[in-house]
N, C-alpha and C. Protein backbone atom coordinates (compact mmCIF):
# COMPACT_ATOMS: atom_id res chain seq x y z
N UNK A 1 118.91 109.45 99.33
CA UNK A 1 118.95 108.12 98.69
C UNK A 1 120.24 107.98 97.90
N UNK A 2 121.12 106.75 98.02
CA UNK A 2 122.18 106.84 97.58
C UNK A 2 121.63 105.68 96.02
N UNK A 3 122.72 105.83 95.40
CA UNK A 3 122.58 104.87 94.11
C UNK A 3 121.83 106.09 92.98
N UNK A 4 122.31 105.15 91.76
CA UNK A 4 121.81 105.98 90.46
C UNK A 4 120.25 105.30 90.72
N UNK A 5 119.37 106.36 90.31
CA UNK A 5 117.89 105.79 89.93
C UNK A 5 117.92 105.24 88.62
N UNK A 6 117.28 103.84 88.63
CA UNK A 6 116.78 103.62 87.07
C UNK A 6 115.62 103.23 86.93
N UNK A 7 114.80 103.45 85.53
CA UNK A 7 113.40 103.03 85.65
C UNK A 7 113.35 101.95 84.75
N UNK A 8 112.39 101.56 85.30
CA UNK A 8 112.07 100.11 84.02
C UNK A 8 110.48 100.27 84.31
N UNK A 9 110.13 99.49 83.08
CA UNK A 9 108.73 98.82 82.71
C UNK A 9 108.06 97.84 83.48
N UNK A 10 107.50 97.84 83.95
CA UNK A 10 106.18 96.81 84.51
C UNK A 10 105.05 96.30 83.91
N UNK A 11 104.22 95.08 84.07
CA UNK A 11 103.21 94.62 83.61
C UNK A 11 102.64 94.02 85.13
N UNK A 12 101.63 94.30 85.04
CA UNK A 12 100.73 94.01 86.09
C UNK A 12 99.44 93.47 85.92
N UNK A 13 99.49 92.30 86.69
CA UNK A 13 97.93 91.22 86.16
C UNK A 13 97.42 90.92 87.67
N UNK A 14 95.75 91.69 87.93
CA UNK A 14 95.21 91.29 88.75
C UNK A 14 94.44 90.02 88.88
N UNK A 15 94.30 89.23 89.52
CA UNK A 15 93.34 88.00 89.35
C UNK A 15 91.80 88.06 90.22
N UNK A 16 90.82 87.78 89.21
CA UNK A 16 89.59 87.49 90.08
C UNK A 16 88.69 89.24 89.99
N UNK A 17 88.92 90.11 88.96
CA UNK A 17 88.31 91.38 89.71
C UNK A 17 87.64 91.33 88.66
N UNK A 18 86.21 92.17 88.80
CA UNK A 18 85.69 92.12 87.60
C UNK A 18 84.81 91.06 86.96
N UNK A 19 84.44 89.99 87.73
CA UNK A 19 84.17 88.77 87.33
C UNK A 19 83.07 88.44 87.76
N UNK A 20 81.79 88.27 86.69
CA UNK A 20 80.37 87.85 87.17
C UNK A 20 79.61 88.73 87.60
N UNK A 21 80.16 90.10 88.18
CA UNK A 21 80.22 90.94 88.89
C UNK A 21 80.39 91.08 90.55
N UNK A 22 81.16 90.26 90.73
CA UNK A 22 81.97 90.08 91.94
C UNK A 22 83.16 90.83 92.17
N UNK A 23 83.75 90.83 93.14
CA UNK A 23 84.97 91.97 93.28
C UNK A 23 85.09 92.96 92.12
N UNK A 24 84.04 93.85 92.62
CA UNK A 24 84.35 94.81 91.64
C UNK A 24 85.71 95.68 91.95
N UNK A 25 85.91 96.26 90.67
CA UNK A 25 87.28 97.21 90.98
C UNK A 25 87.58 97.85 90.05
N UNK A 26 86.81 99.28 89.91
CA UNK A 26 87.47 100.59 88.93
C UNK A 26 88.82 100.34 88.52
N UNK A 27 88.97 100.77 87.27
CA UNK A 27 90.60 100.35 86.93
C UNK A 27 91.05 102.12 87.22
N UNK A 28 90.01 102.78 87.51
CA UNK A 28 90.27 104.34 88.10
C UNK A 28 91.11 104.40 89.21
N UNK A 29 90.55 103.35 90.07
CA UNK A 29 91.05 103.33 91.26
C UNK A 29 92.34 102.73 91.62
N UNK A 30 92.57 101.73 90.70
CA UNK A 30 94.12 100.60 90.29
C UNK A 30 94.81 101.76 90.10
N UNK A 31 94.73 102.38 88.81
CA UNK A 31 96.10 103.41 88.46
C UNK A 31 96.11 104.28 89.78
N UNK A 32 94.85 104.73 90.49
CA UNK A 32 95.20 105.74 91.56
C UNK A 32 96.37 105.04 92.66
N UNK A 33 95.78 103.90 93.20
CA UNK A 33 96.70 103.38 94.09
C UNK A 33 98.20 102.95 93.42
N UNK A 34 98.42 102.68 92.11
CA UNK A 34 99.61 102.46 91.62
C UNK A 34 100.52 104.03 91.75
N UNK A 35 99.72 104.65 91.75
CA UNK A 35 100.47 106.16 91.57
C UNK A 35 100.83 106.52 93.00
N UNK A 36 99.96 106.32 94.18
CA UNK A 36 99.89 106.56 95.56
C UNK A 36 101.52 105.46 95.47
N UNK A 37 101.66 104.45 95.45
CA UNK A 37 102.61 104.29 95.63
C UNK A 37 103.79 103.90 95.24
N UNK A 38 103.76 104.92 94.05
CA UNK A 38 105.02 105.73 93.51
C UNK A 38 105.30 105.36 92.07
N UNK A 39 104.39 104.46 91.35
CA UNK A 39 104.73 104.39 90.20
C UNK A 39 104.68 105.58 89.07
N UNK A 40 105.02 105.25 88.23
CA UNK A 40 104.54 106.64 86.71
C UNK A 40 104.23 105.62 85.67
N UNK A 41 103.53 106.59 85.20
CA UNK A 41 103.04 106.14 83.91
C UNK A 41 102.50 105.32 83.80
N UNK A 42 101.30 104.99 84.51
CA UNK A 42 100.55 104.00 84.62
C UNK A 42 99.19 104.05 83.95
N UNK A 43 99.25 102.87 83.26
CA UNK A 43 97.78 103.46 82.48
C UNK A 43 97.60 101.29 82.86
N UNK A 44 95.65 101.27 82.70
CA UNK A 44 95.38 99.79 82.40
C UNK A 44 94.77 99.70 81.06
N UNK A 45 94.43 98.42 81.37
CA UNK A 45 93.97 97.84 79.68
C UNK A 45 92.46 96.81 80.08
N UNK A 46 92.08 97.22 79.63
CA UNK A 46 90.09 96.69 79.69
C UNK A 46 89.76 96.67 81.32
N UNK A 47 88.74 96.08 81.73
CA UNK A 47 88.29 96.02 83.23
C UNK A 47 88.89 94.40 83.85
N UNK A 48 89.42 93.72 83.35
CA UNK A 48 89.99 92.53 83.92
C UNK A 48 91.28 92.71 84.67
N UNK A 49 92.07 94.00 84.61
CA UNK A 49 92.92 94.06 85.78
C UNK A 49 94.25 94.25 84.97
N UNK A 50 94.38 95.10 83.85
CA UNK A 50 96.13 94.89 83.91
C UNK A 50 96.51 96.13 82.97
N UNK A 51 97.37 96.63 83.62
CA UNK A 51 98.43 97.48 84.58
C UNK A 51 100.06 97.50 83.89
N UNK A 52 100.01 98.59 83.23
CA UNK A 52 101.47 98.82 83.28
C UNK A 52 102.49 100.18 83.66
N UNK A 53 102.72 99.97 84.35
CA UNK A 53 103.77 101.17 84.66
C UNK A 53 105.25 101.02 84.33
N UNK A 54 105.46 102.13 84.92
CA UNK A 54 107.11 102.54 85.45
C UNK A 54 107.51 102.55 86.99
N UNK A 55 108.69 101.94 87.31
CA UNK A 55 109.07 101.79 88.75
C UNK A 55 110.47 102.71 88.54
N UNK A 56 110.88 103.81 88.99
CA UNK A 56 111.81 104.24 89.46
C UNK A 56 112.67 103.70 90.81
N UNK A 57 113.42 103.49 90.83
CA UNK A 57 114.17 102.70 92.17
C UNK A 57 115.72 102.52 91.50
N UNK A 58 116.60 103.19 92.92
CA UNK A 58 117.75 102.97 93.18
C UNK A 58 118.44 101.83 93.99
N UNK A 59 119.21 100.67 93.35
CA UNK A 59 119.19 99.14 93.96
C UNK A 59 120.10 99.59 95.10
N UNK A 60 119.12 98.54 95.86
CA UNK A 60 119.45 98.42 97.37
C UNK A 60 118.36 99.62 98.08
N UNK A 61 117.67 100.43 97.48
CA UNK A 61 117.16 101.34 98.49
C UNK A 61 115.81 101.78 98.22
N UNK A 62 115.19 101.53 97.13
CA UNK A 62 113.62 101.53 97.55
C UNK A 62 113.11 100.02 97.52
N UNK A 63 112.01 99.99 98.25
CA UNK A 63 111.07 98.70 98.19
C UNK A 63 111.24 97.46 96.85
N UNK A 64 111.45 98.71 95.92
CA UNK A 64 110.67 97.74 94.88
C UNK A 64 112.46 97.40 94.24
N UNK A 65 113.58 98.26 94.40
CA UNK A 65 114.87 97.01 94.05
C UNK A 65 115.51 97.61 92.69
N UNK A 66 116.08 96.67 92.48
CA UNK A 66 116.95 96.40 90.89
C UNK A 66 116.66 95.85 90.33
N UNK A 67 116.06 95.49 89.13
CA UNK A 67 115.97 94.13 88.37
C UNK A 67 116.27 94.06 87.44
N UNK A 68 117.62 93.90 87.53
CA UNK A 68 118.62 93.83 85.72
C UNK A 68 117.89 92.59 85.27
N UNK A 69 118.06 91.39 85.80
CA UNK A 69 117.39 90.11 84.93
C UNK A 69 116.10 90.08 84.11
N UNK A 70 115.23 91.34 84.88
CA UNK A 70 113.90 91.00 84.33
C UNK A 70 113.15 90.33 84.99
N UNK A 71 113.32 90.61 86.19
CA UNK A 71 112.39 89.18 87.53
C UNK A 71 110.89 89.48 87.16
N UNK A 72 110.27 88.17 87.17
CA UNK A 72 108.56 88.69 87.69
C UNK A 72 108.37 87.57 88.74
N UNK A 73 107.66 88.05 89.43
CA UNK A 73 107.18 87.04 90.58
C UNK A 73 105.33 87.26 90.85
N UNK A 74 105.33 86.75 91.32
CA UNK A 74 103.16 86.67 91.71
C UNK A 74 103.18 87.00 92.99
N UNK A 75 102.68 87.85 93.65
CA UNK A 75 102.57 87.82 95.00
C UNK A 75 102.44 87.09 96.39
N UNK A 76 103.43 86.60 97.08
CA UNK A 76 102.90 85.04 97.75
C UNK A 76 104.14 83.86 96.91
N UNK A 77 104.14 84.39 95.49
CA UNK A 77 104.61 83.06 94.53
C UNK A 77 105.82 82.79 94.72
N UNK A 78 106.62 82.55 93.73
CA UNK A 78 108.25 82.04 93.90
C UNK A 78 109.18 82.37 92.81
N UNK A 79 110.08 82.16 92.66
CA UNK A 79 111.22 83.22 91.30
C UNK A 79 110.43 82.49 90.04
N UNK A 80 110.73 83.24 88.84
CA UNK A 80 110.33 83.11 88.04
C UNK A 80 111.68 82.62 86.82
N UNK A 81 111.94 81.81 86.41
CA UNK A 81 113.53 80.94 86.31
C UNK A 81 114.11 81.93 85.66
N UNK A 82 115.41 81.57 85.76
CA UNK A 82 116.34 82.54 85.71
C UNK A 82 116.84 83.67 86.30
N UNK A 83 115.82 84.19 87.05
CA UNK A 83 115.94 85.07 87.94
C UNK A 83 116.80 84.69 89.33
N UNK A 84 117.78 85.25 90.41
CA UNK A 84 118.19 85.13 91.60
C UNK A 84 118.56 86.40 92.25
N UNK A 85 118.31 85.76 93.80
CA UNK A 85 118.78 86.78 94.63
C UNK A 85 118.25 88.40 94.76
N UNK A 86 118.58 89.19 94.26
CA UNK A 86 118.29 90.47 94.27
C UNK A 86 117.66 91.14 93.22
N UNK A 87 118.29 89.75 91.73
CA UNK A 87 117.46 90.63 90.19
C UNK A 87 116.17 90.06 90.47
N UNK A 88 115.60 89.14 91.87
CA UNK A 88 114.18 89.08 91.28
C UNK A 88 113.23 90.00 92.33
N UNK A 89 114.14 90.99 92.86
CA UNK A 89 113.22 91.63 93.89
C UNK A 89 112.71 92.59 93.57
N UNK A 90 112.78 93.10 92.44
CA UNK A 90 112.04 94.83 92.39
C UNK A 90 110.71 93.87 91.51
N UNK A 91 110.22 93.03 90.64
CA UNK A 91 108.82 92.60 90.26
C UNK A 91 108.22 92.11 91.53
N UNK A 92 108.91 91.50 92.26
CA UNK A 92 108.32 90.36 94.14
C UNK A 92 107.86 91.73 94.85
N UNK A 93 109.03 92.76 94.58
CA UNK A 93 108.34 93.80 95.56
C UNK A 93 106.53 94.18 95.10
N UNK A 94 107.34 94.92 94.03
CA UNK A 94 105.78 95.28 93.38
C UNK A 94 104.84 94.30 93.55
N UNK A 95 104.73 92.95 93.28
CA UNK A 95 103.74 92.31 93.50
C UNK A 95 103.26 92.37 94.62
N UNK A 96 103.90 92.18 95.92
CA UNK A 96 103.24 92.45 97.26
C UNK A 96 102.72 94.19 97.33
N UNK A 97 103.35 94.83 97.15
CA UNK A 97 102.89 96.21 97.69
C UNK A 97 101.54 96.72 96.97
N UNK A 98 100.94 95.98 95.77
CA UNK A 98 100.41 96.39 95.17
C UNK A 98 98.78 95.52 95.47
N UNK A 99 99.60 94.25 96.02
CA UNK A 99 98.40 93.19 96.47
C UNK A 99 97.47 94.18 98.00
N UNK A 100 98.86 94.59 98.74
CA UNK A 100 98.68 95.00 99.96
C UNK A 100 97.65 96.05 99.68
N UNK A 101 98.35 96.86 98.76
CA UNK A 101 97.41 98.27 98.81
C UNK A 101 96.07 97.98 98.46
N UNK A 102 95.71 97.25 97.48
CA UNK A 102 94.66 96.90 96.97
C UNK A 102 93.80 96.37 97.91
N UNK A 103 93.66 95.64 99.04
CA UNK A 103 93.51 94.97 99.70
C UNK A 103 92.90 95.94 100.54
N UNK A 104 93.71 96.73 101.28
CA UNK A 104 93.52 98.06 102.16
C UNK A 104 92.34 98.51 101.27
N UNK A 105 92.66 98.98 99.88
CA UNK A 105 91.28 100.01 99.65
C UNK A 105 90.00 99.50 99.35
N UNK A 106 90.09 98.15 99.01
CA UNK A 106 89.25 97.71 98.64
C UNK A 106 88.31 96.45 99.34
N UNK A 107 89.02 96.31 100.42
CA UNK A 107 88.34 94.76 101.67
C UNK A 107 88.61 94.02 101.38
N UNK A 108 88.90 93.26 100.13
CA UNK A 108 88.77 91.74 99.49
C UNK A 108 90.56 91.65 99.03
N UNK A 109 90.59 90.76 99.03
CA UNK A 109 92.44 90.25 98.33
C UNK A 109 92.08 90.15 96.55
N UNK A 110 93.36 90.67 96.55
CA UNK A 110 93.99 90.71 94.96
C UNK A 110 94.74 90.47 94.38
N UNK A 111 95.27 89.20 94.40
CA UNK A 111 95.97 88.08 94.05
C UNK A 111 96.78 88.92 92.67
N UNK A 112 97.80 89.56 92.89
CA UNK A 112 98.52 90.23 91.90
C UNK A 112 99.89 89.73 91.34
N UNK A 113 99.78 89.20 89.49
CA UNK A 113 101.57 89.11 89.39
C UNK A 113 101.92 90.06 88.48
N UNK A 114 103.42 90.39 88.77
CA UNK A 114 103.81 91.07 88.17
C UNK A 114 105.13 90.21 87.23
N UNK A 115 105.18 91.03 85.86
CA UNK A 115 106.88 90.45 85.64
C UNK A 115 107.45 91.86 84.35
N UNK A 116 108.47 91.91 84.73
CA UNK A 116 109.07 93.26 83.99
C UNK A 116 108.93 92.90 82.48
N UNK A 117 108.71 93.98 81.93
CA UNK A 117 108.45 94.21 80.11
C UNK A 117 109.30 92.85 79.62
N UNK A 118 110.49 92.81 80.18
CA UNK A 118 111.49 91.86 79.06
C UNK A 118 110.96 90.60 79.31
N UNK A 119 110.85 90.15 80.52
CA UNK A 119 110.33 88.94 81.30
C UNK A 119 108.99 88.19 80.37
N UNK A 120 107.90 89.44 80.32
CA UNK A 120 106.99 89.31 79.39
C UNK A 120 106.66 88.92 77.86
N UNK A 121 107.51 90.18 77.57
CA UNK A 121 107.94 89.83 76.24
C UNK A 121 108.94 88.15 75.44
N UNK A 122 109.17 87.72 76.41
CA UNK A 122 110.08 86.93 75.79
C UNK A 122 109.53 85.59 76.47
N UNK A 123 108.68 85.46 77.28
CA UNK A 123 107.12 84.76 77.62
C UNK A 123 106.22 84.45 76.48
N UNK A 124 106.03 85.41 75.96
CA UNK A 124 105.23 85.89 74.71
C UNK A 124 105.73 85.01 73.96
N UNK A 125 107.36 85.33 73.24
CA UNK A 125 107.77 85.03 72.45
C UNK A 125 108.10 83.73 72.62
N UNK A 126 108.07 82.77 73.56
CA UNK A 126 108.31 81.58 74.01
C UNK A 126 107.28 80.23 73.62
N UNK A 127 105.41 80.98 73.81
CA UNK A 127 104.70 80.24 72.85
C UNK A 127 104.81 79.37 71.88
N UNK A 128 104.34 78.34 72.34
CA UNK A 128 104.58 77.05 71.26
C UNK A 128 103.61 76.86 70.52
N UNK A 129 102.13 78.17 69.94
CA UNK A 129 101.11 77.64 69.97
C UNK A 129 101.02 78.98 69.05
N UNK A 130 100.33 79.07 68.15
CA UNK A 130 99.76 80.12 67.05
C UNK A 130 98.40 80.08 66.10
N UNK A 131 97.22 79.85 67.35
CA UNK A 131 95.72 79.95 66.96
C UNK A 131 95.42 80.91 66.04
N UNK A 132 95.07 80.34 65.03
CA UNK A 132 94.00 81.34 64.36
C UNK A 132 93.70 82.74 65.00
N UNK A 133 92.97 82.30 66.17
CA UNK A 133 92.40 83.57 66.47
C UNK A 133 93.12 82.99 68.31
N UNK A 134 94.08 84.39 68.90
CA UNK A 134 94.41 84.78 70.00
C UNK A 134 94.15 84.29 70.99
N UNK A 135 92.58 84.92 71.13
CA UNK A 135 91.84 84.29 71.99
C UNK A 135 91.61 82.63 72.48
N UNK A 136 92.28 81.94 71.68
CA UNK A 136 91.97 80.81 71.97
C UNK A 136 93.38 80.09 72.40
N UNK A 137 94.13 80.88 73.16
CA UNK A 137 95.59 80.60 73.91
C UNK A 137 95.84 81.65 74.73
N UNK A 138 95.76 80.57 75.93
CA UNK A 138 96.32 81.86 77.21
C UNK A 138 97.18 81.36 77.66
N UNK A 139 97.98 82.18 78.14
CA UNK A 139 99.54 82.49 78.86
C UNK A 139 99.50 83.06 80.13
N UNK A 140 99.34 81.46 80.78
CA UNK A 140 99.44 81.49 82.72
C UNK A 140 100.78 82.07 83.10
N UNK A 141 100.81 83.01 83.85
CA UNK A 141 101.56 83.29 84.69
C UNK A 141 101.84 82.62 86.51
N UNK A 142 102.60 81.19 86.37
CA UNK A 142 102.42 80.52 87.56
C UNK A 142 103.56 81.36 89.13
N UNK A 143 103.08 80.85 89.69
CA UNK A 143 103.46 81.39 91.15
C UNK A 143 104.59 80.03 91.50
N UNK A 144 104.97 79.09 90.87
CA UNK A 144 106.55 78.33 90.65
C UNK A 144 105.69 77.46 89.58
N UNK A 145 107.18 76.63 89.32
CA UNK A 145 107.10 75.27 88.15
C UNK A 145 106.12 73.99 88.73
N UNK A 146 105.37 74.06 88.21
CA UNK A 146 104.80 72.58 88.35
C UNK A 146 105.29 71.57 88.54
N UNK A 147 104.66 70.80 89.23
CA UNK A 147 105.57 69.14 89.89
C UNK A 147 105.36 68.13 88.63
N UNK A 148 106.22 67.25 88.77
CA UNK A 148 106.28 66.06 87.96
C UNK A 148 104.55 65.75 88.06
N UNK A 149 104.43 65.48 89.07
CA UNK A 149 103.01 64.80 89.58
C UNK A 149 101.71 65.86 88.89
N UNK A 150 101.85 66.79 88.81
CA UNK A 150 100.96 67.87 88.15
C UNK A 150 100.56 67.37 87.27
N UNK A 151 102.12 67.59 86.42
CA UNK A 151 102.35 67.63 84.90
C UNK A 151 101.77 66.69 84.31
N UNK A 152 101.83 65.26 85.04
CA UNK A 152 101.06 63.92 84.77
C UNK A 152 99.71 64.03 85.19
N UNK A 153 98.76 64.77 85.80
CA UNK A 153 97.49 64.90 85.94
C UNK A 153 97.11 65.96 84.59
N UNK A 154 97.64 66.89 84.11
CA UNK A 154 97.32 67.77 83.14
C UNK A 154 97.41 66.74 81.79
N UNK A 155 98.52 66.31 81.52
CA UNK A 155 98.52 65.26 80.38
C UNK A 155 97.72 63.92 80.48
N UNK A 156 97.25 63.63 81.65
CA UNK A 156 95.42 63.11 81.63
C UNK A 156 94.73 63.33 81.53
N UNK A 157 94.24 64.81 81.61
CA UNK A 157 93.33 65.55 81.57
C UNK A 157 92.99 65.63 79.93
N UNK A 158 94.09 66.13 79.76
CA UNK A 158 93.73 66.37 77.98
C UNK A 158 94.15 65.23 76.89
N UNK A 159 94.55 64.08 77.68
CA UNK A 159 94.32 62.82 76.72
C UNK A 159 92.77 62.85 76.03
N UNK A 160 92.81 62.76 74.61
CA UNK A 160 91.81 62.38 73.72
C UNK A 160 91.40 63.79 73.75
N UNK A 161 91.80 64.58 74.16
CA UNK A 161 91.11 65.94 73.62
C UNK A 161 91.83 66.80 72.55
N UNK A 162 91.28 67.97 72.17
CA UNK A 162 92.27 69.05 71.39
C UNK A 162 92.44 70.03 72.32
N UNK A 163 92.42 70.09 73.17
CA UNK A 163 92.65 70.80 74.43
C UNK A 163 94.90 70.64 74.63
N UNK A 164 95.86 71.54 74.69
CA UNK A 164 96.95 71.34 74.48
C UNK A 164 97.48 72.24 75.76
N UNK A 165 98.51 71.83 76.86
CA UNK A 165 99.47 72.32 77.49
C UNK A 165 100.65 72.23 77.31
N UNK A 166 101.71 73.59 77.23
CA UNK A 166 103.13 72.84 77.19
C UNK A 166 103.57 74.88 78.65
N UNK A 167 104.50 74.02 79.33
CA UNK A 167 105.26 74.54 80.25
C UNK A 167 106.34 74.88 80.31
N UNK A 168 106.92 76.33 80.61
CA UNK A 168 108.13 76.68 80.08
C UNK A 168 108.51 77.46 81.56
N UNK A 169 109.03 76.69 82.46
CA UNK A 169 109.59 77.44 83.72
C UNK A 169 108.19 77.53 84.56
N UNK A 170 108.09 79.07 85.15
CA UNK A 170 106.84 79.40 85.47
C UNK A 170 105.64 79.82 84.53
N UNK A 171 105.73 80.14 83.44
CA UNK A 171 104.67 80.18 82.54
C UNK A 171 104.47 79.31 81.93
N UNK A 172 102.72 78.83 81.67
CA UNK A 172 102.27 77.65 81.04
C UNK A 172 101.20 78.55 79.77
N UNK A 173 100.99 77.49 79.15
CA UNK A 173 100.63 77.95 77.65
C UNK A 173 99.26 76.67 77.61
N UNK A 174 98.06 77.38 77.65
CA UNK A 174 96.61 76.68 77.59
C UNK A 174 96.22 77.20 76.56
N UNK A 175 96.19 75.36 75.06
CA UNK A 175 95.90 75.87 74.25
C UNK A 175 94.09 75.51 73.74
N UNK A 176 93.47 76.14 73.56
CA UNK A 176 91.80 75.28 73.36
C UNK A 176 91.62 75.71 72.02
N UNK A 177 91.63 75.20 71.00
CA UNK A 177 90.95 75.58 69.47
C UNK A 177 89.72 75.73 69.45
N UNK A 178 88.89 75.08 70.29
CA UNK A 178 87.44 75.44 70.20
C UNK A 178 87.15 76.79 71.19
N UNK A 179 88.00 77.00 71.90
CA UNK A 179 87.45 78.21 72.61
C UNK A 179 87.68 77.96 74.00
N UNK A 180 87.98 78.67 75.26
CA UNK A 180 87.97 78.31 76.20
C UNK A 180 86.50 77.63 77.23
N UNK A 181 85.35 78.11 77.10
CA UNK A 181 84.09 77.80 77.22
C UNK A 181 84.10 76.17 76.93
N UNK A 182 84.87 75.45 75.56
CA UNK A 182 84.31 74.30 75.00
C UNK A 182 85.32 73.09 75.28
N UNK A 183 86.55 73.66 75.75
CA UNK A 183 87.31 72.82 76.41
C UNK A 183 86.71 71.70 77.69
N UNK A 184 86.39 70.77 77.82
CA UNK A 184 85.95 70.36 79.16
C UNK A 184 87.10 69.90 79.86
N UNK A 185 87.99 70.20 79.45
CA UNK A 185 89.31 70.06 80.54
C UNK A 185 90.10 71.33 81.10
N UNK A 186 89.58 72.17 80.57
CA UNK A 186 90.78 73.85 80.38
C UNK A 186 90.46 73.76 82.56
N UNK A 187 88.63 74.50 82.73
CA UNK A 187 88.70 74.22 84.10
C UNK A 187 89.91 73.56 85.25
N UNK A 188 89.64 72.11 84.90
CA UNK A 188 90.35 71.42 85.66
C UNK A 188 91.80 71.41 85.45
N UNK A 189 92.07 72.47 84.31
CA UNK A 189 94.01 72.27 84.55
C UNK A 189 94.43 73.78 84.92
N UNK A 190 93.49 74.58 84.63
CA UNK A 190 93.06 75.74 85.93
C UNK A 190 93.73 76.02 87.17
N UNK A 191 92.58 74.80 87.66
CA UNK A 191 92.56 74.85 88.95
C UNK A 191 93.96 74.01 89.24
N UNK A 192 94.60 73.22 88.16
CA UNK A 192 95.60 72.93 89.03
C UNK A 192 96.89 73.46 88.84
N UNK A 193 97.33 73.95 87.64
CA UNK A 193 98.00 74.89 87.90
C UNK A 193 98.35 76.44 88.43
N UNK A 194 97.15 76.68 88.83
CA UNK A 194 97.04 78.18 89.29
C UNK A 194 97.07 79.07 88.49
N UNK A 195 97.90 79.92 89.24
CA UNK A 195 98.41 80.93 88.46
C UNK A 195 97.29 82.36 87.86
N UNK A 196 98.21 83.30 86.94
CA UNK A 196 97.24 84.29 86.36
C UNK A 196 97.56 84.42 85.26
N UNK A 197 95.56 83.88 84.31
CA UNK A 197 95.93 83.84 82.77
C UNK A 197 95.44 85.16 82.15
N UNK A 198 95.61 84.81 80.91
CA UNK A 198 95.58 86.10 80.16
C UNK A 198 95.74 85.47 78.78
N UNK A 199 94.71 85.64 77.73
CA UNK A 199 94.57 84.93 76.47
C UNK A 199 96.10 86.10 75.79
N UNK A 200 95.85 85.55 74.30
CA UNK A 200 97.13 85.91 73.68
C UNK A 200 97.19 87.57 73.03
N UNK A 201 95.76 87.92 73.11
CA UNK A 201 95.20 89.20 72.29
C UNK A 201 95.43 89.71 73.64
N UNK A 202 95.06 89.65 74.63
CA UNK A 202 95.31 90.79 75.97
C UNK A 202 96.35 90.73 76.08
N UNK A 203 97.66 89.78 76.05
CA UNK A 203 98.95 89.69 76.24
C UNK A 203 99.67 90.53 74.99
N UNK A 204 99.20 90.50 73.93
CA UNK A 204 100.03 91.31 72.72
C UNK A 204 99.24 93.13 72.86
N UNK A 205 98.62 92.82 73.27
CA UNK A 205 97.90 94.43 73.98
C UNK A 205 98.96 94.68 75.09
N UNK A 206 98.90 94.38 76.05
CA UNK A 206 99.53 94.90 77.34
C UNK A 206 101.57 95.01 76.98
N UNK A 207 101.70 94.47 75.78
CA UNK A 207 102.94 94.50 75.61
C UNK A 207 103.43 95.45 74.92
N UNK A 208 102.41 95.59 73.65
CA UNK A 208 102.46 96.94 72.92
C UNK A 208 102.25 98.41 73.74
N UNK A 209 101.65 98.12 74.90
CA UNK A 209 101.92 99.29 76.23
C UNK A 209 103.06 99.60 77.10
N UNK A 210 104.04 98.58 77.07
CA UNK A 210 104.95 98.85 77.54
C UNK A 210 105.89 99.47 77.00
């Protein structure tokens, strides 16, 4: 293998496992397959799916790339802004190889995004929103930017409510003061922005892991 190796940080968010008790999925078994293919230092955080490692890779020559920028991408999804060309391929890699594997061991799909420590962190730090309590703001990780046309169905949605969205590239920020349960709009802006959430207490957890 030619090129210097360098390692960087990963964050990894599965969607859908764990839920109701549907797709089940040992987080025993996550770090095993993260390790099968080739990460270190991988440890997760509660049974909802998330994952942080280390990717070793020399750019241009393993799977997973270079990513000076800090790329994250969703598996399937699209750059995550700021990112181009080649700095967003070592998170795009990981996201597919990790969807794939999962998939293989387990029968069912696993809608996986990934975005490197800095990517995250400064996601985090991008929040326009500072609840009382954590839990009551999650930080979507979208698979691209929302359309004009979206954006105007979400800001109908939560007309007359305390229910709050604001969008920053590919990550969106769902804010509910009463709780996510009491929102009667959170659902429906859900489903239309996609993506993989993660309230603000699992997000300041999984960061302090990296």
């Amino acid at each position: 293998m030619s090129g210097q190796l360098t390692k960087r940080r990963f964050a990894a968010f599965l969607r859908g496992v764990n839920v109701g008790g549907a797709h089940r999925l040992p987080m025993a078994e996550v770090r095993a397959v993260l390790g099968e293919l080739g990460a270190s230092d991988v440890a997760t955080y509660i049974q909802s799916g998330n994952i942080v490692f280390t990717a070793e890779a020399g750019a241009g020559d393993d799977p997973a790339g270079d990513d000076p920028a800090g790329a994250g991408l969703t598996a399937g999804g699209g750059e995550h802004d700021g990112d181009s060309g080649t700095d967003a391929t070592a998170a795009e890699a990981w996201a597919v190889r990790i969807a794939t594997a999962l998939e293989q061991r387990v029968g069912f799909p696993v809608p996986v995004a990934v975005r490197s420590a800095e990517v995250l962190a400064a996601a985090r730090q991008a929040c326009p929103y500072a609840p009382d309590d954590p839990r009551f703001c999650h930080l979507i990780l979208l698979e691209s930017a929302p359309s004009a046309g979206v954006m105007d169905e979400i800001r109908a949605l939560t007309s007359g409510t305390d229910t709050e969205v604001a969008v920053e590239g590919t990550t969106a920020y769902l804010l509910t003061p009463g709780g996510l349960a009491a929102s009667k709009p959170a659902a429906a802006i859900s489903r239309r922005l996609g993506g993989t959430a993660r309230n603000l207490h699992t997000v300041d957890a999984v960061i302090e892991r990296l």
